[in-house]
PDB file of N, CA and C in Angstrom:
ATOM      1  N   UNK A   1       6.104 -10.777  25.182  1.00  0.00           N
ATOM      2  CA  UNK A   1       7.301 -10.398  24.471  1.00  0.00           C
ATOM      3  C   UNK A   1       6.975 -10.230  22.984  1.00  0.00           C
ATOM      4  N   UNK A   2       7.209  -8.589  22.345  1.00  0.00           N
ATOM      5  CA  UNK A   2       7.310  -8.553  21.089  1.00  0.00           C
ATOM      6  C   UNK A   2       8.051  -9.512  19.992  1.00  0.00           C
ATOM      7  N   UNK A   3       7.996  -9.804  19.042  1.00  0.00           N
ATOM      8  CA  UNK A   3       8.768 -10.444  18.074  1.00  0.00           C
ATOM      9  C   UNK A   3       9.068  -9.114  17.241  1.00  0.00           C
ATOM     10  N   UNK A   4      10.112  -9.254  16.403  1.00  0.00           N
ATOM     11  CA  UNK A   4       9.934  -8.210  15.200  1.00  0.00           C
ATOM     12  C   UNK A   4       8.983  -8.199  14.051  1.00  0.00           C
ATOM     13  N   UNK A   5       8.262  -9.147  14.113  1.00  0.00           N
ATOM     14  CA  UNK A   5       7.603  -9.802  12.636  1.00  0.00           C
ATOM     15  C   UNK A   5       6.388  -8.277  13.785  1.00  0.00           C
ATOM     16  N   UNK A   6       5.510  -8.783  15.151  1.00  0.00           N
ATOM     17  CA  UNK A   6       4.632  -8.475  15.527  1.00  0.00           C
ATOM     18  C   UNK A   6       4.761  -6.608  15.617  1.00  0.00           C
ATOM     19  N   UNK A   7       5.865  -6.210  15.259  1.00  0.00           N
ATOM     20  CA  UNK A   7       5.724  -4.656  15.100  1.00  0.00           C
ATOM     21  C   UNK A   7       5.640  -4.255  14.319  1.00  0.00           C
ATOM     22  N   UNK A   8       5.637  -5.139  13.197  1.00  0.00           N
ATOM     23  CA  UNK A   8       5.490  -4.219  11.799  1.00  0.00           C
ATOM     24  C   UNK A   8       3.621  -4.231  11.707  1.00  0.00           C
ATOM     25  N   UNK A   9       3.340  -3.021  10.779  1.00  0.00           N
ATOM     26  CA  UNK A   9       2.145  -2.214  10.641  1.00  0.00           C
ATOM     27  C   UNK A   9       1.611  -3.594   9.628  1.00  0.00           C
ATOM     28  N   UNK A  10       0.473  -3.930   9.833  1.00  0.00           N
ATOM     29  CA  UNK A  10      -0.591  -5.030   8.637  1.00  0.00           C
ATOM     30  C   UNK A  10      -2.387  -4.328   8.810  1.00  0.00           C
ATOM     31  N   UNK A  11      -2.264  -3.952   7.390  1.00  0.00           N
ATOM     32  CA  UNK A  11      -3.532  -3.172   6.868  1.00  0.00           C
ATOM     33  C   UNK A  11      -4.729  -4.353   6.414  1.00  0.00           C
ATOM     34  N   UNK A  12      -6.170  -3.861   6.866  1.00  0.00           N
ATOM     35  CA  UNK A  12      -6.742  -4.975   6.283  1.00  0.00           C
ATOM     36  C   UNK A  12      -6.960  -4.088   4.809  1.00  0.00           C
ATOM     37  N   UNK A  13      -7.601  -5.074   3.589  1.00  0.00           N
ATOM     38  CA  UNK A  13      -8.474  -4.771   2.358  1.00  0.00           C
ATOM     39  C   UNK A  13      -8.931  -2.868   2.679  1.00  0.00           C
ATOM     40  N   UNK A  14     -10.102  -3.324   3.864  1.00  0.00           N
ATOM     41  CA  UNK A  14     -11.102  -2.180   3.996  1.00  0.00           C
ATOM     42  C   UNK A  14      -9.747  -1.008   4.417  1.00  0.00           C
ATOM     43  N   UNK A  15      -8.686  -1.225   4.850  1.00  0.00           N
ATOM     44  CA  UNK A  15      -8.099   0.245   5.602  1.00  0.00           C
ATOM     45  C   UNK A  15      -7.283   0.643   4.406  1.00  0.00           C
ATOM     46  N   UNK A  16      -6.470  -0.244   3.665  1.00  0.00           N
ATOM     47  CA  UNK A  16      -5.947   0.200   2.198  1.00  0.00           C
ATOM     48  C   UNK A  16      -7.080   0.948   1.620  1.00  0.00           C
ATOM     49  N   UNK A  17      -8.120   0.521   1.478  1.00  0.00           N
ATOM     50  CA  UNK A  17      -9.284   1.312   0.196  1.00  0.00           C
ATOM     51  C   UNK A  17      -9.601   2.255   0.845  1.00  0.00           C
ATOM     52  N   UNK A  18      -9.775   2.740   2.090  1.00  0.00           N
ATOM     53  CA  UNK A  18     -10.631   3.889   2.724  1.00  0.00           C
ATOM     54  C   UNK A  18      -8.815   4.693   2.572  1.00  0.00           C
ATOM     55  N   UNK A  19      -7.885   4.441   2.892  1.00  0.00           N
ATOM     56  CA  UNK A  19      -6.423   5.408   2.850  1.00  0.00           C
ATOM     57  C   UNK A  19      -6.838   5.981   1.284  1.00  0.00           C
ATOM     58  N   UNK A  20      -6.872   5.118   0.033  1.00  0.00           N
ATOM     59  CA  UNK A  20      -6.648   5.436  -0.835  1.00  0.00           C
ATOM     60  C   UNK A  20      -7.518   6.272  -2.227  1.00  0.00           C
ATOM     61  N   UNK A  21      -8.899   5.875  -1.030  1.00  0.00           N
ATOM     62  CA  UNK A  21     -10.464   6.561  -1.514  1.00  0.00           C
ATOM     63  C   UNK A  21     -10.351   5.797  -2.880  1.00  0.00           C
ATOM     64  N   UNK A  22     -10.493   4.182  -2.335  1.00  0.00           N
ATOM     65  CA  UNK A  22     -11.209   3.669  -3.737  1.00  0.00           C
ATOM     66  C   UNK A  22     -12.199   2.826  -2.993  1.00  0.00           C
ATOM     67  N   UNK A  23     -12.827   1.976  -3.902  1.00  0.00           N
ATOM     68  CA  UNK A  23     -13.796   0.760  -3.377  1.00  0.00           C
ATOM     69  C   UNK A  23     -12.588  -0.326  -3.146  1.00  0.00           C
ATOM     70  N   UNK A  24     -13.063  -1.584  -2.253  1.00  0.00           N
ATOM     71  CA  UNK A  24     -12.452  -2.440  -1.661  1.00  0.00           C
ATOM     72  C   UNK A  24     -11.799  -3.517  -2.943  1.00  0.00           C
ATOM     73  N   UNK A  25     -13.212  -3.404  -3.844  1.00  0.00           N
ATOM     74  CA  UNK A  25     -12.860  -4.203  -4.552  1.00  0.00           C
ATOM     75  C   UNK A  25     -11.507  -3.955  -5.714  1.00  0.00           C
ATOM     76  N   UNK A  26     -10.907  -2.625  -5.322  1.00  0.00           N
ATOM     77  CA  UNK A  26      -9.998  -2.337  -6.288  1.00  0.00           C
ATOM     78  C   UNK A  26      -8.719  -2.671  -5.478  1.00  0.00           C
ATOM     79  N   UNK A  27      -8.654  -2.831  -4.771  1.00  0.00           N
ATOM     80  CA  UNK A  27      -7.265  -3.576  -4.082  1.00  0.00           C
ATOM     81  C   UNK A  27      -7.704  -4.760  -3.770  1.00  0.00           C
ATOM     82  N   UNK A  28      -8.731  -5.642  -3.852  1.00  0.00           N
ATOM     83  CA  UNK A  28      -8.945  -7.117  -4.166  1.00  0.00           C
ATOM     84  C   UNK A  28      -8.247  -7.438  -5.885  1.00  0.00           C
ATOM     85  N   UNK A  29      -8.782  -6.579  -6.755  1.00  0.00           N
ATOM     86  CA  UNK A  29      -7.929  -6.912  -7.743  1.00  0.00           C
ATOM     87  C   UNK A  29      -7.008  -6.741  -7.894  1.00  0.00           C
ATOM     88  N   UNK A  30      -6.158  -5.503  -7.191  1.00  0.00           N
ATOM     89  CA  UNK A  30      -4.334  -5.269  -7.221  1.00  0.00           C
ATOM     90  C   UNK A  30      -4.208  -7.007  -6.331  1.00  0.00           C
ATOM     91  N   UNK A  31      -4.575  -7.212  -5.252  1.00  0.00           N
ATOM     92  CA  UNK A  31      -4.284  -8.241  -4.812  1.00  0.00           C
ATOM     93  C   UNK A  31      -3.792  -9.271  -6.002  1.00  0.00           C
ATOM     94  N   UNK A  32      -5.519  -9.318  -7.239  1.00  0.00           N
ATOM     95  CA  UNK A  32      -5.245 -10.833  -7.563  1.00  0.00           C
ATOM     96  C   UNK A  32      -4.440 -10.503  -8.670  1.00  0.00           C
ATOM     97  N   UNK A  33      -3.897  -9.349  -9.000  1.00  0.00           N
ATOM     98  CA  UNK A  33      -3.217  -8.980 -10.369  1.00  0.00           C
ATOM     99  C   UNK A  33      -3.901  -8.721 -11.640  1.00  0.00           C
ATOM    100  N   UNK A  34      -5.252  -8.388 -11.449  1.00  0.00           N
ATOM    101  CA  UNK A  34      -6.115  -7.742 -12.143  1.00  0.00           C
ATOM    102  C   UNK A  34      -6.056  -6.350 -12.678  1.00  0.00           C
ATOM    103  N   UNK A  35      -5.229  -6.181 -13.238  1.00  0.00           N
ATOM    104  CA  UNK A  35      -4.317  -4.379 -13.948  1.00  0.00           C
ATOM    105  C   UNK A  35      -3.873  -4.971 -15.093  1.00  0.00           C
ATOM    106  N   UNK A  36      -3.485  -3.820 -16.146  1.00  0.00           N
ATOM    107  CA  UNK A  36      -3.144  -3.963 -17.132  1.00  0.00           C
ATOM    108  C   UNK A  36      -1.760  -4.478 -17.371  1.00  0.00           C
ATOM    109  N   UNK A  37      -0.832  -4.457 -16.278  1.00  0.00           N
ATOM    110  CA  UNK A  37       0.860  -5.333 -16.355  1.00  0.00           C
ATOM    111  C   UNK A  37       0.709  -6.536 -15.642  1.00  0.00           C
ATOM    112  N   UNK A  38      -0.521  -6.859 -15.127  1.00  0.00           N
ATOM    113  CA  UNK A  38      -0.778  -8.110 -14.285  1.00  0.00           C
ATOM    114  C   UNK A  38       0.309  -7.922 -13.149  1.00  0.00           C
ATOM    115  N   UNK A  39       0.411  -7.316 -12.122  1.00  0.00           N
ATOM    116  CA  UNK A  39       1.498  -7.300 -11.188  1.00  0.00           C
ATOM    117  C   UNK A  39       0.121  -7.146 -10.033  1.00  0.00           C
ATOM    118  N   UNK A  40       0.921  -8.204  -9.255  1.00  0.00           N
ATOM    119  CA  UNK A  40       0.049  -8.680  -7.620  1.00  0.00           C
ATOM    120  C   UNK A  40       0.353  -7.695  -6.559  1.00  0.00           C
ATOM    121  N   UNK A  41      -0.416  -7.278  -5.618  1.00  0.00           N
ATOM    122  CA  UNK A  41      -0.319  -6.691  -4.573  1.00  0.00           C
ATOM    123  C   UNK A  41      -0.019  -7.768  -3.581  1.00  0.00           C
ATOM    124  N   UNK A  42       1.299  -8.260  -2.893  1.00  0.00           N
ATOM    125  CA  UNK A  42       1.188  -9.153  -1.822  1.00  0.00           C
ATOM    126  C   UNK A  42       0.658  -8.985  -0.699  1.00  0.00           C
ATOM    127  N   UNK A  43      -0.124 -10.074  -0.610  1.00  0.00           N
ATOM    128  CA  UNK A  43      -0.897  -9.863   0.864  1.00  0.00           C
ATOM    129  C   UNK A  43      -1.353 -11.230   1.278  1.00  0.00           C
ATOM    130  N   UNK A  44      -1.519 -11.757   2.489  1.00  0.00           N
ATOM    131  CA  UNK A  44      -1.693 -12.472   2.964  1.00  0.00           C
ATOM    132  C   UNK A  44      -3.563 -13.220   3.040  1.00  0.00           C
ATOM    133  N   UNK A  45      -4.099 -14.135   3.038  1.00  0.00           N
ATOM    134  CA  UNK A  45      -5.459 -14.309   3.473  1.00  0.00           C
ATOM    135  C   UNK A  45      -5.424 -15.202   5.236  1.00  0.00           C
ATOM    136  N   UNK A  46      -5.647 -14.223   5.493  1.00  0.00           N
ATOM    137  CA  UNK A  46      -6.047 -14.921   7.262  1.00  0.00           C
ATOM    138  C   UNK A  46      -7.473 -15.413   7.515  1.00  0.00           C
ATOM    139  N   UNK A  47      -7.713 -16.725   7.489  1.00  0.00           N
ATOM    140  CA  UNK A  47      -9.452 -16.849   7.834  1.00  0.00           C
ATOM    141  C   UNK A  47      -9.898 -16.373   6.286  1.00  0.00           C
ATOM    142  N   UNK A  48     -10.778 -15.765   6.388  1.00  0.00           N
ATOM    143  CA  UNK A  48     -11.525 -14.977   5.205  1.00  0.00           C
ATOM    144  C   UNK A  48     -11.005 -13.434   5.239  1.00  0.00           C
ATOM    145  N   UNK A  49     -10.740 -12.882   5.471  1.00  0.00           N
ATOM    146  CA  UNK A  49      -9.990 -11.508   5.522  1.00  0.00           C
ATOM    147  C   UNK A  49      -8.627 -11.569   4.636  1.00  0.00           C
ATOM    148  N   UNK A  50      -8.444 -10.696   4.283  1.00  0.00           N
ATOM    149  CA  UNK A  50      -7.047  -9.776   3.616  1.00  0.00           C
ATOM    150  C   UNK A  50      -5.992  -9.337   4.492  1.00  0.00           C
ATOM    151  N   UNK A  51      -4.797  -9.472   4.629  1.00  0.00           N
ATOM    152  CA  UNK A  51      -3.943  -9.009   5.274  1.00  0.00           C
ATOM    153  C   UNK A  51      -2.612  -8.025   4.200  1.00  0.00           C
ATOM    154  N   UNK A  52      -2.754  -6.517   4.453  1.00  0.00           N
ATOM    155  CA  UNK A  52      -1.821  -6.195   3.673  1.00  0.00           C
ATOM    156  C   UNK A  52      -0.747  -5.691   4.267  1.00  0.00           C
ATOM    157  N   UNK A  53       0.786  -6.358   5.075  1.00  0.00           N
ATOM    158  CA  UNK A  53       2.183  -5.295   5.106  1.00  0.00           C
ATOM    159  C   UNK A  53       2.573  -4.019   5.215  1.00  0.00           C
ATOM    160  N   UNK A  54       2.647  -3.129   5.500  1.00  0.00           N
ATOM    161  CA  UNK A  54       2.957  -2.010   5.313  1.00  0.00           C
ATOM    162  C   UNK A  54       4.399  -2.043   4.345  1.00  0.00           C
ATOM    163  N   UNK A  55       5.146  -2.832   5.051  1.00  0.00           N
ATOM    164  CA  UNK A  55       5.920  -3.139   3.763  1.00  0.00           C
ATOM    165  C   UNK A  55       6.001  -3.001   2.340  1.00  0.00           C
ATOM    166  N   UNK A  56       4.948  -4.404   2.381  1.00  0.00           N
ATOM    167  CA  UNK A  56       4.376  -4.699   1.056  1.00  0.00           C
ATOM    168  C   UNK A  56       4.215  -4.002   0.420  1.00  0.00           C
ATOM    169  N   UNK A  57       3.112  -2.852   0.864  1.00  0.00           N
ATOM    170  CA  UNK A  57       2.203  -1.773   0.307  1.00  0.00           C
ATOM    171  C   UNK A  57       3.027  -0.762  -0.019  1.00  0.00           C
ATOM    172  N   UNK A  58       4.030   0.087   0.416  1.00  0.00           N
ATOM    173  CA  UNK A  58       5.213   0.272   0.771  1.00  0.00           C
ATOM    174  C   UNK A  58       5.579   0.286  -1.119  1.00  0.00           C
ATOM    175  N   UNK A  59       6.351  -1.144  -1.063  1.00  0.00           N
ATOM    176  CA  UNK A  59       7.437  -1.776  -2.319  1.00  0.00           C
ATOM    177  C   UNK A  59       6.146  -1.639  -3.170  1.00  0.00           C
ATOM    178  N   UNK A  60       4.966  -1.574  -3.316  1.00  0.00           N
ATOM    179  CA  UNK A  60       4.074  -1.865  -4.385  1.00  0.00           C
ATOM    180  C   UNK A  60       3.961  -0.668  -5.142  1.00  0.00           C
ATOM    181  N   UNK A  61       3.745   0.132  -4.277  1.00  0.00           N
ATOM    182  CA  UNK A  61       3.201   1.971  -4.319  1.00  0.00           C
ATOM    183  C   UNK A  61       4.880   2.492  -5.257  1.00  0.00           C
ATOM    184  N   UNK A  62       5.755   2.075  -4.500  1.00  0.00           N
ATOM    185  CA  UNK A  62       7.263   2.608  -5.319  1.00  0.00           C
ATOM    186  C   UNK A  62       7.441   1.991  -6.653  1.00  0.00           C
ATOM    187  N   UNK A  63       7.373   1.188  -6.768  1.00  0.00           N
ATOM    188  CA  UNK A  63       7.338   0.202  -7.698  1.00  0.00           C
ATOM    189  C   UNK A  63       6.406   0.536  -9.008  1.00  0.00           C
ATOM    190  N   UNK A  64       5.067   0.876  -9.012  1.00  0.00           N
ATOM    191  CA  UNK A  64       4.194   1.110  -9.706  1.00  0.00           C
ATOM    192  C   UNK A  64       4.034   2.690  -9.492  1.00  0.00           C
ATOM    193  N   UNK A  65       5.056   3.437  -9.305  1.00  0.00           N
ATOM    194  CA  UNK A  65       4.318   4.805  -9.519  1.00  0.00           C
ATOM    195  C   UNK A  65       4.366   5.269 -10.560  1.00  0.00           C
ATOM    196  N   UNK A  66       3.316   6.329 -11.291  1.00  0.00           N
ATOM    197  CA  UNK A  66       3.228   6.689 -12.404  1.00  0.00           C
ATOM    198  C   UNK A  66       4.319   8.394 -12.498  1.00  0.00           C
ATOM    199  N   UNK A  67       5.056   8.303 -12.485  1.00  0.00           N
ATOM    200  CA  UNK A  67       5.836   9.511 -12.190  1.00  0.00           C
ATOM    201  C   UNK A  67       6.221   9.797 -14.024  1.00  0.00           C
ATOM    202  N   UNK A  68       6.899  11.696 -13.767  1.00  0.00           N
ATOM    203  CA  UNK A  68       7.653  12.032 -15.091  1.00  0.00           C
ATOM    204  C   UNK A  68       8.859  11.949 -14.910  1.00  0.00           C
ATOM    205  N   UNK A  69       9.092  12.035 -14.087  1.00  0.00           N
ATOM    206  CA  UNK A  69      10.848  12.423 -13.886  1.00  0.00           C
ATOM    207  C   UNK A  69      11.129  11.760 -12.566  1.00  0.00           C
ATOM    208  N   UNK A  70      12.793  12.074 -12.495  1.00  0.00           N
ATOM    209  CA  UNK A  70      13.440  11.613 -11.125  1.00  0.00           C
ATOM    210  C   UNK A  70      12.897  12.309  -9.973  1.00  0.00           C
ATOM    211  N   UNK A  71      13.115  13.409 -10.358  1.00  0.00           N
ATOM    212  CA  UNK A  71      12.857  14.462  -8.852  1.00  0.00           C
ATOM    213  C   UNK A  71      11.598  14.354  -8.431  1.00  0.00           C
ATOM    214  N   UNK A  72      10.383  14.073  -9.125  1.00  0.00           N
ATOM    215  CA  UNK A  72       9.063  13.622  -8.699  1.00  0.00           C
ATOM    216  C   UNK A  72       8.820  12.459  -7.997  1.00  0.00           C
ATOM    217  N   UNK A  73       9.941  11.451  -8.774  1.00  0.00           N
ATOM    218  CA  UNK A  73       9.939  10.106  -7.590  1.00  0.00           C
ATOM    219  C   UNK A  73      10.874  10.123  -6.915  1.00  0.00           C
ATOM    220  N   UNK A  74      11.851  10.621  -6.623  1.00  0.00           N
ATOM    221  CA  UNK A  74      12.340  11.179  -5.167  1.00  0.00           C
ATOM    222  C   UNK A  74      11.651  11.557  -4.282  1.00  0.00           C
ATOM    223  N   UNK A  75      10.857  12.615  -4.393  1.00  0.00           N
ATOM    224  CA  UNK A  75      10.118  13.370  -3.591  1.00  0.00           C
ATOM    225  C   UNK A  75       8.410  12.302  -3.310  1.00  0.00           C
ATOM    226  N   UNK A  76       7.875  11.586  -4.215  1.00  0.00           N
ATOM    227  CA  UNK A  76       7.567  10.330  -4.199  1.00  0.00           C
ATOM    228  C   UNK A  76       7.454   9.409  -3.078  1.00  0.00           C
ATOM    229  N   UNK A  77       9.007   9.245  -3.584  1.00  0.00           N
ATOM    230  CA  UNK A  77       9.253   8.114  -2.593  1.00  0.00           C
ATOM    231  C   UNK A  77       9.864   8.593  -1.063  1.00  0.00           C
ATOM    232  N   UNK A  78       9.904  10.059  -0.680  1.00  0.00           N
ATOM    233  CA  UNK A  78      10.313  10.273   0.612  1.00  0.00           C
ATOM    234  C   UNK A  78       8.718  10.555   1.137  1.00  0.00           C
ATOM    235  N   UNK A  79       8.003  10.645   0.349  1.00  0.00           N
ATOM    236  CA  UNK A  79       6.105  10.933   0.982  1.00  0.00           C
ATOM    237  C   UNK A  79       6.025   9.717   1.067  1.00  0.00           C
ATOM    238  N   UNK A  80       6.012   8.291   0.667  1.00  0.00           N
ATOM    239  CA  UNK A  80       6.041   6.344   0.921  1.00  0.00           C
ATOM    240  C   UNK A  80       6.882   6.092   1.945  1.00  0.00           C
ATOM    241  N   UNK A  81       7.954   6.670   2.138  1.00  0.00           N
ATOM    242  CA  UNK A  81       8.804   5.868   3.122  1.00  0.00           C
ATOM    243  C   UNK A  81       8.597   6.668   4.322  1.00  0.00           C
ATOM    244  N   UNK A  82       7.882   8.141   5.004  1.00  0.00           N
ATOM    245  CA  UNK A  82       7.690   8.344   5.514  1.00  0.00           C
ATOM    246  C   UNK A  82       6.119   9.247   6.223  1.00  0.00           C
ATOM    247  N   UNK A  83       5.912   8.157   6.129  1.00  0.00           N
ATOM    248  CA  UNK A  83       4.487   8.403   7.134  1.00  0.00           C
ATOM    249  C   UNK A  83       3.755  10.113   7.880  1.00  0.00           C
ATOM    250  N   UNK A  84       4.743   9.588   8.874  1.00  0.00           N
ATOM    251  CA  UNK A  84       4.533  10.682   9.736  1.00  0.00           C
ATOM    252  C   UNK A  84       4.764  12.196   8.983  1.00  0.00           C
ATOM    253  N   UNK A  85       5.114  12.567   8.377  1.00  0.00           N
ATOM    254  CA  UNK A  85       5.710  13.501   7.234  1.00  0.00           C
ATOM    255  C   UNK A  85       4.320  13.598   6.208  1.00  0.00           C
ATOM    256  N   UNK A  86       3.826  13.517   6.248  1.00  0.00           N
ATOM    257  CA  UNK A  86       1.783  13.138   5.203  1.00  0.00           C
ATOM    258  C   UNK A  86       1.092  14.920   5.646  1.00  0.00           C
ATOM    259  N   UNK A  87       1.387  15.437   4.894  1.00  0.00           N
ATOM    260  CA  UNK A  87       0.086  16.882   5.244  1.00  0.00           C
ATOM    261  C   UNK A  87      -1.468  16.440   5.467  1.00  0.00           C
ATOM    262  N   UNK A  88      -2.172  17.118   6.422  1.00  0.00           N
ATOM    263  CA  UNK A  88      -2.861  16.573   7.033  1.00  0.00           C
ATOM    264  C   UNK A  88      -4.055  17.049   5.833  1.00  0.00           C
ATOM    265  N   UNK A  89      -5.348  16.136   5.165  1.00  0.00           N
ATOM    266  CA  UNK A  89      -5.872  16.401   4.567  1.00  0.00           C
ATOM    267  C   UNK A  89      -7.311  18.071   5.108  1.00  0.00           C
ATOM    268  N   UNK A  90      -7.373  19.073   4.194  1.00  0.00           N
ATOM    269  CA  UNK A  90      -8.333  19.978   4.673  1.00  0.00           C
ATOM    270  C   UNK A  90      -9.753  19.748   4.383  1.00  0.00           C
ATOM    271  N   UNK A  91     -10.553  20.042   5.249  1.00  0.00           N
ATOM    272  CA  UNK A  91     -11.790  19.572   5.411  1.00  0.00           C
ATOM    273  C   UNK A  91     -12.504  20.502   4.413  1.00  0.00           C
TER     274      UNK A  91
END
């Protein structure tokens, strides 16, 4: 039997940095709040591993976007809140 907690999406370290084409260690420091506003990436430590929310990642990405205007983070934030909706990158 599902729970609701067990359907939501949890990213490790390595799948955030390979989505976002950085090194690992740059969402180890969003983790520890290593940026210039000091603001944390929440995430969990399981064992020795990273656990990141989709959620989380989600409220972090909206939260910290570098936008000019409204209509850019509108459009923004309907590319964050929906996934499936992502143009597929060209090779």
């Amino acid at each position: 039997m599902k729970t609701q907690f067990m359907e939501k999406r949890v990213f490790t370290l390595d799948e955030v940095a390979k989505t976002f084409n950085v090194d690992p260690r740059t969402i180890f420091r969003l983790i520890h709040g290593q940026n210039k506003e000091g603001k944390k990436l929440p995430a969990t430590k399981v064992g020795r591993a990273w656990r990141i929310s989709e959620d989380n990642l989600r409220t972090y990405l909206l939260e910290n976007a570098n936008v000019r205007n409204e209509l850019e983070f509108s459009k923004m934030k309907e590319y964050v809140k929906s996934p499936e909706k992502k143009p597929k990158k060209k090779k």
